[in-house]
N, C-alpha and C. Protein backbone atom coordinates (compact mmCIF):
# COMPACT_ATOMS: atom_id res chain seq x y z
N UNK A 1 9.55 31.52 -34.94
CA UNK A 1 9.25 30.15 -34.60
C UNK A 1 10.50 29.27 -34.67
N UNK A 2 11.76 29.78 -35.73
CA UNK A 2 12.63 28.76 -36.01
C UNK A 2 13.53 29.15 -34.73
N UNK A 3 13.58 29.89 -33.94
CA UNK A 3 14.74 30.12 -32.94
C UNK A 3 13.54 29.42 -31.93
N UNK A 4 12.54 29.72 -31.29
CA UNK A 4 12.01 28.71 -30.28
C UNK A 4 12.06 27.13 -30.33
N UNK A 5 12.26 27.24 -31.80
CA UNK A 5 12.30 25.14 -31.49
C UNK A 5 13.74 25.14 -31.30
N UNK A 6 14.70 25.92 -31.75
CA UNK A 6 16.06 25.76 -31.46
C UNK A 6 16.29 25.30 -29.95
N UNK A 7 16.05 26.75 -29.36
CA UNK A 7 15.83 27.09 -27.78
C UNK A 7 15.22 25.56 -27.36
N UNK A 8 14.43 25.44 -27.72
CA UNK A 8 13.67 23.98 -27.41
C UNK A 8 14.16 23.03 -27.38
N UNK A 9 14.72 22.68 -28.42
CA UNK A 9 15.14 20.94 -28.85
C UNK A 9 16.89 21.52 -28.46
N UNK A 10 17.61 22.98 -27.97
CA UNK A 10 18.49 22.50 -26.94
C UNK A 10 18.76 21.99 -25.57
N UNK A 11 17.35 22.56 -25.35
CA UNK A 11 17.54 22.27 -23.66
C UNK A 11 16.97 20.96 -23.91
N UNK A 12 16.23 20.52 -24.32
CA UNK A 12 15.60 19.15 -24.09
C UNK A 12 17.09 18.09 -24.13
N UNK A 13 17.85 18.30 -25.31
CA UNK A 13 19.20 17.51 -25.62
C UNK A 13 20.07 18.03 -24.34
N UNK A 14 20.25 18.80 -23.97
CA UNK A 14 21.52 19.13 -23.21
C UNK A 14 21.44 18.72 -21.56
N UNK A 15 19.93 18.80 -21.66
CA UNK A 15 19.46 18.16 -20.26
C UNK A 15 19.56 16.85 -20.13
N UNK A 16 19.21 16.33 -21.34
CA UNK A 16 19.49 14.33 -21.34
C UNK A 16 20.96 14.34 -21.69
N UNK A 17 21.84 14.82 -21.76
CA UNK A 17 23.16 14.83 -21.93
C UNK A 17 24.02 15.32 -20.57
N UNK A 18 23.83 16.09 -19.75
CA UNK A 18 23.44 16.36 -18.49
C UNK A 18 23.33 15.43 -17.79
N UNK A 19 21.72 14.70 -17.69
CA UNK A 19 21.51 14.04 -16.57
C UNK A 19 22.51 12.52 -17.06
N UNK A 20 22.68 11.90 -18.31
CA UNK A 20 23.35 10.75 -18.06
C UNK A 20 24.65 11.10 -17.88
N UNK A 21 25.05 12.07 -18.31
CA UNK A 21 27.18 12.34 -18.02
C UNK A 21 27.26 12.23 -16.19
N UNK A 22 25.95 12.90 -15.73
CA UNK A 22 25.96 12.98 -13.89
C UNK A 22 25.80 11.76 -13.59
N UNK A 23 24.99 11.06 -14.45
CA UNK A 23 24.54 9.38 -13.78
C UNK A 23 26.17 8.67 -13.46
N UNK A 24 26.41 8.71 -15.27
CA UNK A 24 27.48 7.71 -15.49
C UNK A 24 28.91 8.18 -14.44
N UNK A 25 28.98 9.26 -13.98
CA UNK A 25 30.11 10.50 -13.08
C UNK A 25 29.70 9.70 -11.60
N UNK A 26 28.48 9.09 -11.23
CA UNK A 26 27.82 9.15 -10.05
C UNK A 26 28.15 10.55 -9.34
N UNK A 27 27.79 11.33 -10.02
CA UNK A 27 27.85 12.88 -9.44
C UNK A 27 25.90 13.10 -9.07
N UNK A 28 25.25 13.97 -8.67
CA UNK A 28 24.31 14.52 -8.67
C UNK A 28 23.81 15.74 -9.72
N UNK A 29 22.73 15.30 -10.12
CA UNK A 29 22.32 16.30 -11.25
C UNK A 29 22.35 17.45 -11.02
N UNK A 30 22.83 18.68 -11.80
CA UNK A 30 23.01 20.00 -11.74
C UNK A 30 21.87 20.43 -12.05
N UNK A 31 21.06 20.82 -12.52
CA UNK A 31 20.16 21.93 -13.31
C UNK A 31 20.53 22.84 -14.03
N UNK A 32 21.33 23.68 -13.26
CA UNK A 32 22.28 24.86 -14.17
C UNK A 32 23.22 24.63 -14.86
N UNK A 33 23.89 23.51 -14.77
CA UNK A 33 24.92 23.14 -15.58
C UNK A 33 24.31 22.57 -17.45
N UNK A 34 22.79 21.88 -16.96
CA UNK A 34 22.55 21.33 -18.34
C UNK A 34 22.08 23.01 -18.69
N UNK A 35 21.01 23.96 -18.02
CA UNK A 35 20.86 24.75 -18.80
C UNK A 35 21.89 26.17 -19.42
N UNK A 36 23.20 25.57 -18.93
CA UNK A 36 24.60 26.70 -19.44
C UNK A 36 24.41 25.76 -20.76
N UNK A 37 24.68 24.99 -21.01
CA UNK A 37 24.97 23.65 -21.65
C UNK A 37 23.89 23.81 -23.19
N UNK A 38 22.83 24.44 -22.32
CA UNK A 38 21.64 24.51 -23.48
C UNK A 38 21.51 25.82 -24.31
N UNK A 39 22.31 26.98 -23.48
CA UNK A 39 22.21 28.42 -23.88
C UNK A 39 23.84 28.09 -24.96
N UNK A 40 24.65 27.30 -24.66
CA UNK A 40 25.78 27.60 -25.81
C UNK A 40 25.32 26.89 -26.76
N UNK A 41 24.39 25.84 -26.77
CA UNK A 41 24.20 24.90 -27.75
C UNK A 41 23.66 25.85 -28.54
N UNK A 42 22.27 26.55 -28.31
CA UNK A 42 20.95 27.41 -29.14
C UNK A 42 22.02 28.20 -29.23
N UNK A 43 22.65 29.21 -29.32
CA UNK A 43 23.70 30.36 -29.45
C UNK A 43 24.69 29.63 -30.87
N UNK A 44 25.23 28.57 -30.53
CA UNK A 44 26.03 27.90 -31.44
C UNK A 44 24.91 27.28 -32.94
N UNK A 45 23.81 26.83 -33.06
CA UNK A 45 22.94 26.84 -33.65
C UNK A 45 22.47 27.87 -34.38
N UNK A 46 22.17 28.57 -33.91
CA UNK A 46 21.58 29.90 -34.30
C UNK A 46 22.80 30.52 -35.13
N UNK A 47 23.80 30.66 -34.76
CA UNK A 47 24.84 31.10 -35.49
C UNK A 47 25.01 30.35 -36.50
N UNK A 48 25.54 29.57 -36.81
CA UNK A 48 26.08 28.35 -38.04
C UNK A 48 24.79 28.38 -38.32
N UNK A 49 23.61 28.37 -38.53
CA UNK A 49 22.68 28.41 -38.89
C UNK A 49 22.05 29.84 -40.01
N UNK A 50 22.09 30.83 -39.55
CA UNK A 50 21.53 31.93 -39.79
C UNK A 50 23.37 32.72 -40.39
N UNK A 51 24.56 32.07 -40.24
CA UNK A 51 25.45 32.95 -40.70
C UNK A 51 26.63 32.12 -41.68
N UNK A 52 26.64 31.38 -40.75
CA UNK A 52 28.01 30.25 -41.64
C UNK A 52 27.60 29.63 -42.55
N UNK A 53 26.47 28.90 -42.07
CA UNK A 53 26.10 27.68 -43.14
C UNK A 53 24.66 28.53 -43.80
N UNK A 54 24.60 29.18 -44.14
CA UNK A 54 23.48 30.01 -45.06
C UNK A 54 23.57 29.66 -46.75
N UNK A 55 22.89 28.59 -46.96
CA UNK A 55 22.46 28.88 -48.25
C UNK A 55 22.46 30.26 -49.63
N UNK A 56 23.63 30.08 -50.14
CA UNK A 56 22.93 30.92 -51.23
C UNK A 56 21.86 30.75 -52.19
N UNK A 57 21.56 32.03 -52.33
CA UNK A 57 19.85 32.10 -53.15
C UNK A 57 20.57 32.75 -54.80
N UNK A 58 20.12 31.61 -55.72
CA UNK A 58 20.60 32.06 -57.09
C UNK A 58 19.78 32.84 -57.68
């Protein structure tokens, strides 16, 4: 469950990060660009998450 909300709440962010960088660019919205955008985010998450930043258990 904790990697689907990841997956989740990246694309949702990377897509609104996406569509205003294209607004403010007056470029046209990509699709694939926010969802490359969303696969390094969840990848980068998931990592520092589950390896770097891991809590030790006393």
């Amino acid at each position: 469950m904790r990697y689907i909300m990841t997956i989740f709440w990246s694309v949702v962010v990377s897509l609104a990060i996406a569509f205003v960088l294209s607004s403010m660019g007056g470029e046209p919205f990509v699709l694939s660009d926010g969802l490359l955008l969303a696969a390094i985010l969840a990848v980068a998450a998931i990592i520092l998450g589950d390896g770097i930043l891991k809590e030790e258990k006393n």
